[in-house]
N, C-alpha and C. Protein backbone atom coordinates (compact mmCIF):
# COMPACT_ATOMS: atom_id res chain seq x y z
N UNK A 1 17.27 26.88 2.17
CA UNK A 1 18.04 26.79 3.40
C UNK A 1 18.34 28.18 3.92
N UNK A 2 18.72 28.92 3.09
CA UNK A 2 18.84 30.48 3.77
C UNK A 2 17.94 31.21 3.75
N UNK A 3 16.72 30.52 3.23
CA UNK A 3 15.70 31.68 4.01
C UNK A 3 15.02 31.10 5.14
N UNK A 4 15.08 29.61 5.74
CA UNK A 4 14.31 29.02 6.63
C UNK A 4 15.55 29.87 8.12
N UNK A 5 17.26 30.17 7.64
CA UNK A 5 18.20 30.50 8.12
C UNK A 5 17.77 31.90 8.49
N UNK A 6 17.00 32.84 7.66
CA UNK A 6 17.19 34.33 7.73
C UNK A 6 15.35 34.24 8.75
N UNK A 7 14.24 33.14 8.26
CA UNK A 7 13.67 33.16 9.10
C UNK A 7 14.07 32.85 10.41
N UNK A 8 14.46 32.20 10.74
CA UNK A 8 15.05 31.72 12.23
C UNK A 8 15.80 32.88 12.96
N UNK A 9 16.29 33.59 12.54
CA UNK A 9 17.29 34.66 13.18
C UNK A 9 16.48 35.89 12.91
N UNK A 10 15.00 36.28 11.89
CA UNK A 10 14.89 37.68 12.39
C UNK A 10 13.45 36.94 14.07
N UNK A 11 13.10 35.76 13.92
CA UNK A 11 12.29 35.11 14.88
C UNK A 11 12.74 35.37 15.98
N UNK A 12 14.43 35.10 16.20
CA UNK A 12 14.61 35.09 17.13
C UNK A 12 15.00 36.31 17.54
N UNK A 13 15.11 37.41 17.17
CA UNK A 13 15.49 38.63 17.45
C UNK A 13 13.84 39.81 17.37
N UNK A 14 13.56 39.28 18.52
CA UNK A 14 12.31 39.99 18.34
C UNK A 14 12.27 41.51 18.97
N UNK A 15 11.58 42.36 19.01
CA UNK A 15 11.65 43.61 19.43
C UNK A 15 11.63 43.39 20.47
N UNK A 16 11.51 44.34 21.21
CA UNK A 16 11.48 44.55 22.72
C UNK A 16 10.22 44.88 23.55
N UNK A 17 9.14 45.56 22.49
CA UNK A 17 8.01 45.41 23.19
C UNK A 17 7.45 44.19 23.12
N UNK A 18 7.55 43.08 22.34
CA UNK A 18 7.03 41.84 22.53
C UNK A 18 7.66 40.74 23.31
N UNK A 19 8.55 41.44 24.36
CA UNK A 19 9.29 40.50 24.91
C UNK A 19 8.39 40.21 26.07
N UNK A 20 7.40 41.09 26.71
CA UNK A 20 6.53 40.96 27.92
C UNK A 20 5.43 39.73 27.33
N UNK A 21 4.96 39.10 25.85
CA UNK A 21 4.16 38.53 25.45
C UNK A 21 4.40 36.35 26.03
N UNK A 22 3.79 36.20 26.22
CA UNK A 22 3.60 34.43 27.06
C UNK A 22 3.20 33.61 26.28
N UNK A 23 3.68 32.87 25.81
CA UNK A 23 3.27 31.57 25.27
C UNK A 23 2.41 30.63 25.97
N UNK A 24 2.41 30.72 27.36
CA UNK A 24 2.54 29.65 27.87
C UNK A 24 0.68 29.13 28.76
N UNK A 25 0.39 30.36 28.37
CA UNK A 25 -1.11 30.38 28.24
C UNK A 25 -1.65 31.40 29.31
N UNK A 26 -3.06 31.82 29.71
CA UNK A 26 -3.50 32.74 30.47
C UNK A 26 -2.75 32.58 32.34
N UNK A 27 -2.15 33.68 32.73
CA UNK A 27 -2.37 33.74 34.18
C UNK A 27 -2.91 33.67 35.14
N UNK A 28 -3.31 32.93 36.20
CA UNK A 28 -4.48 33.46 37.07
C UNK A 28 -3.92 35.20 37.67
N UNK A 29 -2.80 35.76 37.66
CA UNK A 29 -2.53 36.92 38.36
C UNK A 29 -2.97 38.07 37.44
N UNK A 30 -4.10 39.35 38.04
CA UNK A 30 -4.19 39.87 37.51
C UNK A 30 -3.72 40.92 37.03
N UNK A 31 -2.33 41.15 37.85
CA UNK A 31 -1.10 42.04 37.90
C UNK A 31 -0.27 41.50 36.36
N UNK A 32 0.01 40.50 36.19
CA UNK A 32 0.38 39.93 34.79
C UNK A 32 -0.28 40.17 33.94
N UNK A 33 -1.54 39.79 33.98
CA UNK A 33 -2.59 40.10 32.75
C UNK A 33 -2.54 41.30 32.38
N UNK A 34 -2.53 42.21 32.95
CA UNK A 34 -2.66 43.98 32.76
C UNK A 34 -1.65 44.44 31.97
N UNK A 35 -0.49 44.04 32.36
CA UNK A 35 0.69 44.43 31.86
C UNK A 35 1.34 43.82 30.61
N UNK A 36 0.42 42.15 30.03
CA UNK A 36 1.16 41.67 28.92
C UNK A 36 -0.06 40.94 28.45
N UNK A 37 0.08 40.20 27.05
CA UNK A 37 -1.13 39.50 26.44
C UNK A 37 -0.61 38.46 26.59
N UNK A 38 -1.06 37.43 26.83
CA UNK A 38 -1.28 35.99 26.90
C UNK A 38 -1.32 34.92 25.92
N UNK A 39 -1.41 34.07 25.58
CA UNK A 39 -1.79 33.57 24.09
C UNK A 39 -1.52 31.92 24.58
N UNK A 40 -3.03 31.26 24.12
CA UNK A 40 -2.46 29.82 24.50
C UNK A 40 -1.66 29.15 23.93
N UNK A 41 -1.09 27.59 24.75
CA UNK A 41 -0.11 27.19 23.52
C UNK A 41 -0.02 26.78 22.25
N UNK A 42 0.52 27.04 21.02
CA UNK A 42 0.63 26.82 20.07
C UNK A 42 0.73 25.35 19.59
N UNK A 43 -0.27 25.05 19.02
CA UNK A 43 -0.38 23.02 19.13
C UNK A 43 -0.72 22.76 16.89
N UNK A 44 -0.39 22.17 16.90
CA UNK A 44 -1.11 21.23 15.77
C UNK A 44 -2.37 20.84 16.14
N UNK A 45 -2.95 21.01 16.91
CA UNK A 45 -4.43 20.61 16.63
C UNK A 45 -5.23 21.61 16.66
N UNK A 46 -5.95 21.08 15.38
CA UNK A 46 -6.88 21.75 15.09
C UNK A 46 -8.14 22.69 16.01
N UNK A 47 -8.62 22.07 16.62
CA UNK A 47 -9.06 23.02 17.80
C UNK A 47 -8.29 23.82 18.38
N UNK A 48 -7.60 23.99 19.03
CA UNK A 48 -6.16 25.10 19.83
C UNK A 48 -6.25 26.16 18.71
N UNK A 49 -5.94 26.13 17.27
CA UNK A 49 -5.81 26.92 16.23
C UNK A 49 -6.94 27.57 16.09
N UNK A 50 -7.91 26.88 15.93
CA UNK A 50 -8.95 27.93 15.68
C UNK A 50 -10.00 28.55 16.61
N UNK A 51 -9.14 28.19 17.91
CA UNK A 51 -9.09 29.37 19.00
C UNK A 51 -8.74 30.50 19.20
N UNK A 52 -7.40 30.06 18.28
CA UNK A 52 -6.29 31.61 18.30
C UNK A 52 -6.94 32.21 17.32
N UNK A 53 -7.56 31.70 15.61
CA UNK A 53 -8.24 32.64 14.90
C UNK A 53 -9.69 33.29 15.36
N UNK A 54 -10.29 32.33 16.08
CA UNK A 54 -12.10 32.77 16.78
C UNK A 54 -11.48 33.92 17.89
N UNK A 55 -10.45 34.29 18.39
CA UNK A 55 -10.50 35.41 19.78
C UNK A 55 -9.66 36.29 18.74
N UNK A 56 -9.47 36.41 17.72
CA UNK A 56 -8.79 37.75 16.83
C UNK A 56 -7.59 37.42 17.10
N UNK A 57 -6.53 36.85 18.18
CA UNK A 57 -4.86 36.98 18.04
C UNK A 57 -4.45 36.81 16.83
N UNK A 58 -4.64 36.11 15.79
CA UNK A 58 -4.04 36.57 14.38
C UNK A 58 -5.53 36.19 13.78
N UNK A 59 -5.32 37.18 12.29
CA UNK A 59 -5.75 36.98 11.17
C UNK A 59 -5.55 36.73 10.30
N UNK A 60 -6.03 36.09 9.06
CA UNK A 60 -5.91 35.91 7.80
C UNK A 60 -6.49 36.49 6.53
N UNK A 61 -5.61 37.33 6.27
CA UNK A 61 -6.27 37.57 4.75
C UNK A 61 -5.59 36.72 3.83
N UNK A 62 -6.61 37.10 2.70
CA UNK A 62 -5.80 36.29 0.98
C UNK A 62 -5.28 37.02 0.69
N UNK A 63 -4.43 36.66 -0.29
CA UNK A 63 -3.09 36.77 -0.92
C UNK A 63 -3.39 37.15 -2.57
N UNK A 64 -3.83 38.29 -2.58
CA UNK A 64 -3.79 38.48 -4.15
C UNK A 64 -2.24 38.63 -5.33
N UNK A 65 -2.24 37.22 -5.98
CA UNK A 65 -1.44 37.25 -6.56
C UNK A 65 -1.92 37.69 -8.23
N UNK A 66 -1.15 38.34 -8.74
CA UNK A 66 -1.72 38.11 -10.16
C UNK A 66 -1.97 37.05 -11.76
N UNK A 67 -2.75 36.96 -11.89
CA UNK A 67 -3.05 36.04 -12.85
C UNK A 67 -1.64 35.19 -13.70
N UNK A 68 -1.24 34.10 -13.81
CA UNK A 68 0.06 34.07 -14.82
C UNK A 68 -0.90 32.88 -15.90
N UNK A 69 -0.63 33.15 -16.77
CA UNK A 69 -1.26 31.90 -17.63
C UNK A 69 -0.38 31.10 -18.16
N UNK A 70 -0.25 29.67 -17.50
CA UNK A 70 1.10 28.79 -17.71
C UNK A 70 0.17 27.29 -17.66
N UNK A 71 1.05 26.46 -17.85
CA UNK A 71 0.49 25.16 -17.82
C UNK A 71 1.37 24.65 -16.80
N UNK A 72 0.06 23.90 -15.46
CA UNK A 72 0.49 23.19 -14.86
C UNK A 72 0.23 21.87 -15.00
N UNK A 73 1.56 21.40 -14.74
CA UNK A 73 1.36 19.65 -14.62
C UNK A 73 1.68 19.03 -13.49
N UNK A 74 0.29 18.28 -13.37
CA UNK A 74 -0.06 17.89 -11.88
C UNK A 74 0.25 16.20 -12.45
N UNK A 75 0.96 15.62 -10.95
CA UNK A 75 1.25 14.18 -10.95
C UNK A 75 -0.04 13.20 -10.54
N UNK A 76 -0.57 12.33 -11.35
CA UNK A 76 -1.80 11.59 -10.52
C UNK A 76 -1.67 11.42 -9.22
N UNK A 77 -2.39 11.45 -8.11
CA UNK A 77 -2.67 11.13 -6.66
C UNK A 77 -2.98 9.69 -6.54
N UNK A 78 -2.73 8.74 -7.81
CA UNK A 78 -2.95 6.96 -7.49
C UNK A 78 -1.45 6.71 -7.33
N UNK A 79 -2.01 5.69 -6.01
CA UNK A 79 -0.69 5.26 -5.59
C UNK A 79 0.18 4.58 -6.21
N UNK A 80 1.39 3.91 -6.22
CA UNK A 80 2.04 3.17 -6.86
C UNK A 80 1.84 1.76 -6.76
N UNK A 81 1.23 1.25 -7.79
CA UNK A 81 0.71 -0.22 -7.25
C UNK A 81 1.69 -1.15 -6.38
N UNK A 82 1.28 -1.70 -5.29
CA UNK A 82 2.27 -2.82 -4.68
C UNK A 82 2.36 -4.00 -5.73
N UNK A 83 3.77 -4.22 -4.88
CA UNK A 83 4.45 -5.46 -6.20
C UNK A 83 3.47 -6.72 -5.38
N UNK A 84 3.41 -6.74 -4.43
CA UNK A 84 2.51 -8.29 -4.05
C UNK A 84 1.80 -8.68 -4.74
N UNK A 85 0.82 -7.35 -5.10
CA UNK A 85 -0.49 -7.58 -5.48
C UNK A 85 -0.34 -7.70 -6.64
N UNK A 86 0.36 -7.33 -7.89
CA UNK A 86 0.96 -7.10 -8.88
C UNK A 86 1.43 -8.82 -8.72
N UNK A 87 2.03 -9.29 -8.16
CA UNK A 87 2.69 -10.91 -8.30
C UNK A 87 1.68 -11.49 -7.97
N UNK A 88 0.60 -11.52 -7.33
CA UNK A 88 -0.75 -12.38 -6.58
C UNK A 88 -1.52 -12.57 -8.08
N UNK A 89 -1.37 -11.30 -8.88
CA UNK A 89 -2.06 -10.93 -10.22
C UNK A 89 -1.86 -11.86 -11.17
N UNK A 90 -0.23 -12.05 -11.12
CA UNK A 90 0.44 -12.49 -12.74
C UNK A 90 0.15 -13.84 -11.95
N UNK A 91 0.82 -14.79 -10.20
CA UNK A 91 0.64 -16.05 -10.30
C UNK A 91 -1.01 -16.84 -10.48
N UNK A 92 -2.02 -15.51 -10.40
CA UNK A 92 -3.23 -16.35 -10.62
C UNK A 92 -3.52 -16.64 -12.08
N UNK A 93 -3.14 -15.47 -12.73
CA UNK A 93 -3.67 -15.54 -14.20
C UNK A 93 -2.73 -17.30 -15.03
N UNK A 94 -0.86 -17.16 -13.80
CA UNK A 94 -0.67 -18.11 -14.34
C UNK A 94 -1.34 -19.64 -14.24
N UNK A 95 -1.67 -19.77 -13.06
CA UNK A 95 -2.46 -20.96 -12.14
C UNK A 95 -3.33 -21.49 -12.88
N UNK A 96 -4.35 -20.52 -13.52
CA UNK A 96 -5.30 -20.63 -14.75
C UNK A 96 -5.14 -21.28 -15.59
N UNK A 97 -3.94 -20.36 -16.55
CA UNK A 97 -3.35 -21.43 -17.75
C UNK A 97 -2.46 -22.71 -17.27
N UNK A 98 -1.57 -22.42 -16.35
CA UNK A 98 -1.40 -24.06 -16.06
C UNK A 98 -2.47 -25.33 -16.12
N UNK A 99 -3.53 -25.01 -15.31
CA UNK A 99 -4.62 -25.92 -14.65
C UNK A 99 -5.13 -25.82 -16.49
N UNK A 100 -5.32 -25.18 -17.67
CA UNK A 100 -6.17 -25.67 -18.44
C UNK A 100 -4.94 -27.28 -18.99
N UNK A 101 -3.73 -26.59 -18.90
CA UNK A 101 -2.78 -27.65 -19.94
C UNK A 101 -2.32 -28.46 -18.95
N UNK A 102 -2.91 -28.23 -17.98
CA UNK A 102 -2.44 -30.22 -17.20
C UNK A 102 -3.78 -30.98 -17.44
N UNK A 103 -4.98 -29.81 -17.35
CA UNK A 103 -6.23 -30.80 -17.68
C UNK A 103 -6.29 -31.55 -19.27
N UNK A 104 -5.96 -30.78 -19.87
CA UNK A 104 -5.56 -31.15 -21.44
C UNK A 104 -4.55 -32.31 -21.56
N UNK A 105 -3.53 -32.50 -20.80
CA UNK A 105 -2.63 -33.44 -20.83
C UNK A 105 -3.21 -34.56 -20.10
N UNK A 106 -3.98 -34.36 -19.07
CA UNK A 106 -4.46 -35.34 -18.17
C UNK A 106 -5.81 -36.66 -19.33
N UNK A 107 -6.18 -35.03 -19.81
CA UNK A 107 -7.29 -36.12 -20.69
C UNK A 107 -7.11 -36.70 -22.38
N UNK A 108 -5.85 -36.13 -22.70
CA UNK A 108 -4.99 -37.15 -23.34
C UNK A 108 -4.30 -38.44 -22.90
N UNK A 109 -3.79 -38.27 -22.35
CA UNK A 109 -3.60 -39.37 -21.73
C UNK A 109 -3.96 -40.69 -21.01
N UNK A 110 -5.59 -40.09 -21.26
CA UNK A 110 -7.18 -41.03 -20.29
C UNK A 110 -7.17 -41.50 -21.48
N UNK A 111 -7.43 -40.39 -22.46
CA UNK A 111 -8.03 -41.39 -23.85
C UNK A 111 -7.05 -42.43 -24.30
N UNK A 112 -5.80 -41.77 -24.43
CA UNK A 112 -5.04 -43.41 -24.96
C UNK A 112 -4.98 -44.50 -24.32
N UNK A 113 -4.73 -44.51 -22.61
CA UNK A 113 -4.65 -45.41 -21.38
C UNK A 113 -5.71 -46.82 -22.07
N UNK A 114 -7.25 -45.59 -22.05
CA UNK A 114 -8.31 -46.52 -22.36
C UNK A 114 -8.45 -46.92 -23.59
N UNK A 115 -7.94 -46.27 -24.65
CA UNK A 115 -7.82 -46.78 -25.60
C UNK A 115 -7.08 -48.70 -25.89
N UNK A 116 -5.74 -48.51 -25.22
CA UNK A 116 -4.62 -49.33 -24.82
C UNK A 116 -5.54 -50.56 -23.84
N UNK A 117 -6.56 -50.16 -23.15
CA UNK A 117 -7.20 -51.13 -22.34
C UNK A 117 -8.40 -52.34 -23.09
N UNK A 118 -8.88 -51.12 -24.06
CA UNK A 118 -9.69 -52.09 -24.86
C UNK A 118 -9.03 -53.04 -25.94
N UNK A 119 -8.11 -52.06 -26.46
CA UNK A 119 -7.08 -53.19 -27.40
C UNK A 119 -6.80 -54.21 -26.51
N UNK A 120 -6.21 -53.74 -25.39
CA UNK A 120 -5.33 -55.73 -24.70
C UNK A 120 -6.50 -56.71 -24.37
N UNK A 121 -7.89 -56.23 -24.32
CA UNK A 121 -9.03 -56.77 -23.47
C UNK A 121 -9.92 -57.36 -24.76
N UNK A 122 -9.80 -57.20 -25.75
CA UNK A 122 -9.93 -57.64 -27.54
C UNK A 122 -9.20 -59.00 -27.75
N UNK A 123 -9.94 -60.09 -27.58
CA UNK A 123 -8.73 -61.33 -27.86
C UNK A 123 -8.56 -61.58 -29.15
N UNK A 124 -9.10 -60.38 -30.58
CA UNK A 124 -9.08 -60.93 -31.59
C UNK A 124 -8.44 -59.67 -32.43
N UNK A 125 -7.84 -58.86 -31.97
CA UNK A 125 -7.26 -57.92 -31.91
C UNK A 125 -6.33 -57.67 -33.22
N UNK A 126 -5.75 -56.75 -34.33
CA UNK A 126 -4.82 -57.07 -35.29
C UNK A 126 -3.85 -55.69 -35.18
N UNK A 127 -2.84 -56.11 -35.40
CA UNK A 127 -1.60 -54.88 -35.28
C UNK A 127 -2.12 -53.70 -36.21
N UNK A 128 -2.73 -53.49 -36.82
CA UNK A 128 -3.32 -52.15 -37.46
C UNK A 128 -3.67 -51.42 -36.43
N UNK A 129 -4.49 -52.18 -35.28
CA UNK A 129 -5.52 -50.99 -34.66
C UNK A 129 -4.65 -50.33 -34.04
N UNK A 130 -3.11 -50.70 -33.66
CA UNK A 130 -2.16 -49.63 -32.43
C UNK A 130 -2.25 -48.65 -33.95
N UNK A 131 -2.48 -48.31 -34.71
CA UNK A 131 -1.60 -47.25 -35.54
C UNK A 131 -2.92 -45.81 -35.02
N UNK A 132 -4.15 -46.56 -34.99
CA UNK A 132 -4.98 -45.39 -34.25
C UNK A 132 -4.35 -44.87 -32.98
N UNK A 133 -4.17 -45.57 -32.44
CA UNK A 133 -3.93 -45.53 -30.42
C UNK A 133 -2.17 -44.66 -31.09
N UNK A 134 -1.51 -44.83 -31.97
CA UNK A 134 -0.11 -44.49 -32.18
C UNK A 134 -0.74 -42.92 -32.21
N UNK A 135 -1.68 -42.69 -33.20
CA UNK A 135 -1.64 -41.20 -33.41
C UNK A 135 -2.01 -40.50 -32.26
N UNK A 136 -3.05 -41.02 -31.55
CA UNK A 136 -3.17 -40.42 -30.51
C UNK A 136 -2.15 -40.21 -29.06
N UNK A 137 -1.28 -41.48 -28.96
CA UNK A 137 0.44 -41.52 -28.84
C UNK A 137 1.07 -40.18 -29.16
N UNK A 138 0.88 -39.82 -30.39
CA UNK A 138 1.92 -38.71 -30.99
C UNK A 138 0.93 -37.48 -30.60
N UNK A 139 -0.44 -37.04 -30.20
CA UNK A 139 -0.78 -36.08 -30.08
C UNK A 139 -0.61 -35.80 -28.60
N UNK A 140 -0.37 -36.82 -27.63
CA UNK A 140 -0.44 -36.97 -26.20
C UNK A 140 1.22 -36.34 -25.88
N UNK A 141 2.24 -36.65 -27.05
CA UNK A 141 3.23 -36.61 -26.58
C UNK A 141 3.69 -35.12 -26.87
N UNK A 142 2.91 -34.61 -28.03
CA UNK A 142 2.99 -33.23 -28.46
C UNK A 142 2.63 -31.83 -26.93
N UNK A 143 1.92 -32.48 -26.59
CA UNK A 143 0.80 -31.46 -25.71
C UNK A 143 2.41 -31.39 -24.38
N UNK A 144 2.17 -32.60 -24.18
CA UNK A 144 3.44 -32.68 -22.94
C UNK A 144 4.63 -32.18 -23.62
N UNK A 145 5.31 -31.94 -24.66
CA UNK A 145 6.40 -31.23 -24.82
C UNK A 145 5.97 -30.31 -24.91
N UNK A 146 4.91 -29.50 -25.58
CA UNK A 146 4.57 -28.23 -25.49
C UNK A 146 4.36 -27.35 -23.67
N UNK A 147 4.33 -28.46 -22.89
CA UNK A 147 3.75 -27.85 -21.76
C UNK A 147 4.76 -28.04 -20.56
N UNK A 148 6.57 -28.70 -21.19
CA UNK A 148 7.35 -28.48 -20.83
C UNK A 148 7.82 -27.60 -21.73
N UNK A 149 7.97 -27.20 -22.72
CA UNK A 149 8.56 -25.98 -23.12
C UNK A 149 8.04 -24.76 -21.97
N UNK A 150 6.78 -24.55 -21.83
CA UNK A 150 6.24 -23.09 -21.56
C UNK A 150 6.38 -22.79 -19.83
N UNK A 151 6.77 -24.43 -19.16
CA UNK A 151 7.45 -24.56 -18.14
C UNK A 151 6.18 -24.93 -17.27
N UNK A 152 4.94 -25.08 -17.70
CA UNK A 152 3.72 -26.13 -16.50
C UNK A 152 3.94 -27.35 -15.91
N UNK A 153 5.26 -28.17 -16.84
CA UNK A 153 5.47 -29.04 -16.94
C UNK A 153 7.12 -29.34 -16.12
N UNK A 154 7.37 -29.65 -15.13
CA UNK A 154 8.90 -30.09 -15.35
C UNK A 154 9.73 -31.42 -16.19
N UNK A 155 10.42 -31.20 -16.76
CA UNK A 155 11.28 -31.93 -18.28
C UNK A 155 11.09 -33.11 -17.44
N UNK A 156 11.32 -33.44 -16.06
CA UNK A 156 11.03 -35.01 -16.03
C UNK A 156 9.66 -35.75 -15.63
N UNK A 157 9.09 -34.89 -15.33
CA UNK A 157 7.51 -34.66 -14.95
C UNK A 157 7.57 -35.38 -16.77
N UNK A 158 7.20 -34.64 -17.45
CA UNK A 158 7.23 -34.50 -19.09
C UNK A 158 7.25 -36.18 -19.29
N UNK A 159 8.88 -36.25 -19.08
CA UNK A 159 9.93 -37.38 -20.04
C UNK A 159 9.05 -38.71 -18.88
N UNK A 160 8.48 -38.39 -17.44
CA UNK A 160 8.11 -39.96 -16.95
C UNK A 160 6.49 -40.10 -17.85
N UNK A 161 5.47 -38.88 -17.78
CA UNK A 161 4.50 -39.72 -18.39
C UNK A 161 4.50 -39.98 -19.55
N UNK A 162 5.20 -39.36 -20.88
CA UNK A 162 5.45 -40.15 -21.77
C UNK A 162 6.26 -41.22 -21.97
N UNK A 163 6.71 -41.57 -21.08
CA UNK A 163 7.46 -43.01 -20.94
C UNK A 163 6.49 -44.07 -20.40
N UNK A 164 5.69 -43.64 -19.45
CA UNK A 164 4.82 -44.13 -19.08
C UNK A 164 3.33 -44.83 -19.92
N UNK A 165 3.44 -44.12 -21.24
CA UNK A 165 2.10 -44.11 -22.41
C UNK A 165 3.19 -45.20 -23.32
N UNK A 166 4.33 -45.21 -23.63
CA UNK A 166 5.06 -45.72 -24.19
C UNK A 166 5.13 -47.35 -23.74
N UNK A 167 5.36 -47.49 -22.39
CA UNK A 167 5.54 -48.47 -21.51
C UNK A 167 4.32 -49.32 -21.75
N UNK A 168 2.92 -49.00 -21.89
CA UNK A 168 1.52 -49.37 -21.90
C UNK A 168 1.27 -49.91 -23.13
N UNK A 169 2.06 -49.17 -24.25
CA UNK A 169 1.78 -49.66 -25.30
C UNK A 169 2.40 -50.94 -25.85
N UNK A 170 4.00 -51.05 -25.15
CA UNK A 170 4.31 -51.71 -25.18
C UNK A 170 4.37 -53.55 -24.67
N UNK A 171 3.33 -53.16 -23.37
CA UNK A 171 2.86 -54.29 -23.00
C UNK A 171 1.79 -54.58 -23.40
N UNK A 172 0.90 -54.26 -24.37
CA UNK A 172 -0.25 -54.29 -25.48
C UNK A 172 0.08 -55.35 -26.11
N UNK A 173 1.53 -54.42 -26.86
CA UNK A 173 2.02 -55.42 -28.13
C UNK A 173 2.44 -57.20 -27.33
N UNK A 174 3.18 -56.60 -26.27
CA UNK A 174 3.86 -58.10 -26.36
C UNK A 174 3.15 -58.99 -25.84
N UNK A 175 1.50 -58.60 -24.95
CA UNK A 175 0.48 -59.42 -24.86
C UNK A 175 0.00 -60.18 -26.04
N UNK A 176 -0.63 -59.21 -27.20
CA UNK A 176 -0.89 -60.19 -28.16
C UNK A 176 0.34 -60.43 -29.05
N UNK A 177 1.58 -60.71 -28.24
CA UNK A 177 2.50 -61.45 -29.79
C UNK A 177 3.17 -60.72 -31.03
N UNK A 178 2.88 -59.14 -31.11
CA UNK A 178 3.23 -58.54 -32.08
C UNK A 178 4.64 -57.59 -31.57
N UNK A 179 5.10 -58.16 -30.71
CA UNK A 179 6.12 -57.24 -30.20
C UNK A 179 6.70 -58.27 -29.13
N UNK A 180 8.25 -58.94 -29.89
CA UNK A 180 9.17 -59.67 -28.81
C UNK A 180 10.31 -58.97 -28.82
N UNK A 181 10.33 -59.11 -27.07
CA UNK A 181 11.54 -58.24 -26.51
C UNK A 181 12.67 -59.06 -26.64
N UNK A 182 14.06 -58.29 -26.78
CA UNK A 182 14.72 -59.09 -27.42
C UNK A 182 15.85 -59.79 -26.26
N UNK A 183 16.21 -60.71 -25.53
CA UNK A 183 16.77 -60.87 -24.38
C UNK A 183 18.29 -60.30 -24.02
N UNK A 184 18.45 -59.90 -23.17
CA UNK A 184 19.61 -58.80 -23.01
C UNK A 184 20.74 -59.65 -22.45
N UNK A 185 21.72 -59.54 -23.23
CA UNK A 185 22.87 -60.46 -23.26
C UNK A 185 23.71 -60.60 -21.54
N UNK A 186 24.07 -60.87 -21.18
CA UNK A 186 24.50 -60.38 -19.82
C UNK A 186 25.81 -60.91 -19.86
N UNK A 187 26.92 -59.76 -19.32
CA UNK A 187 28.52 -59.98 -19.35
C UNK A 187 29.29 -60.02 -18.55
């Protein structure tokens, strides 16, 4: 701050022979020209600038500094990843694993359905065979709590289709006779 301060104030206190000097670009009068130098206006663009260096008004030399042998540490020039893209990232990778464990649940649940279809469609059928269709019951019901734990699943999403595999089985049984419901007292 105090040297952009000490630049600004010896800038503005310029000598006196450069007070005849123009910013404001060449004169057509040649009574002006004679008497002061000219200089076009001072711009940020690149062309204008290296006008003022191609006609000699300033030069540039280098700057010989002397050697220091230090370690610099330079910050990478990669940007900071955006969070969108970063969230577009994590919800696809999640989309993925969802879609494998609803397909997994979906085709548990085919197999017992049909399992449950050929038993009721069997008119000679014996209460042993639900204990197959049971295990596969208990592996159908595993997958769906596992896939409401990890949250693919919502808990009632979950709790209707295993109620639903439950429900199927149960009208199995009480088709062929191995399962009476018991009548509900009413008060």
């Amino acid at each position: 701050m105090a040297a952009a301060v000490h630049c600004l104030s010896s800038c503005l206190a310029l000598p006196s022979k450069l007070s005849n000097l123009s910013l404001n670009g060449p004169s057509t009068s040649s009574a002006t020209h004679s008497t002061s130098t000219h200089f076009t206006c001072l711009s940020f663009s690149a062309s204008l600038s290296h006008n003022f260096f191609s006609r000699g008004y300033f030069s540039l030399s280098p700057v010989q500094r002397p050697t220091r042998r230090s370690v610099v540490c330079e910050v990478a020039t990669t940007k900071k990843p955006d969070s969108a893209e970063k969230r577009a990232r994590q919800a696809e990778k999640r989309r993925i694993y969802h879609k494998s464990r609803k397909s997994e649940i979906k085709t548990r649940m085919k197999k017992v359905l049909e399992a449950l279809d050929v038993l009721k469609k069997k008119p000679d059928a014996t209460p042993e065979e639900v204990l197959s269709i049971e295990k596969l019951i208990g592996e159908a019901y595993s997958i769906i709590d596992k896939a409401v734990k990890v949250g693919t699943l919502h808990r009632n999403t979950g709790a209707r289709r295993k109620s639903r595999l439950a429900r199927r089985k149960k009208a199995v049984e009480i088709h062929h006779g191995w399962y009476t419901p018991n009548p509900e007292v009413s008060a």
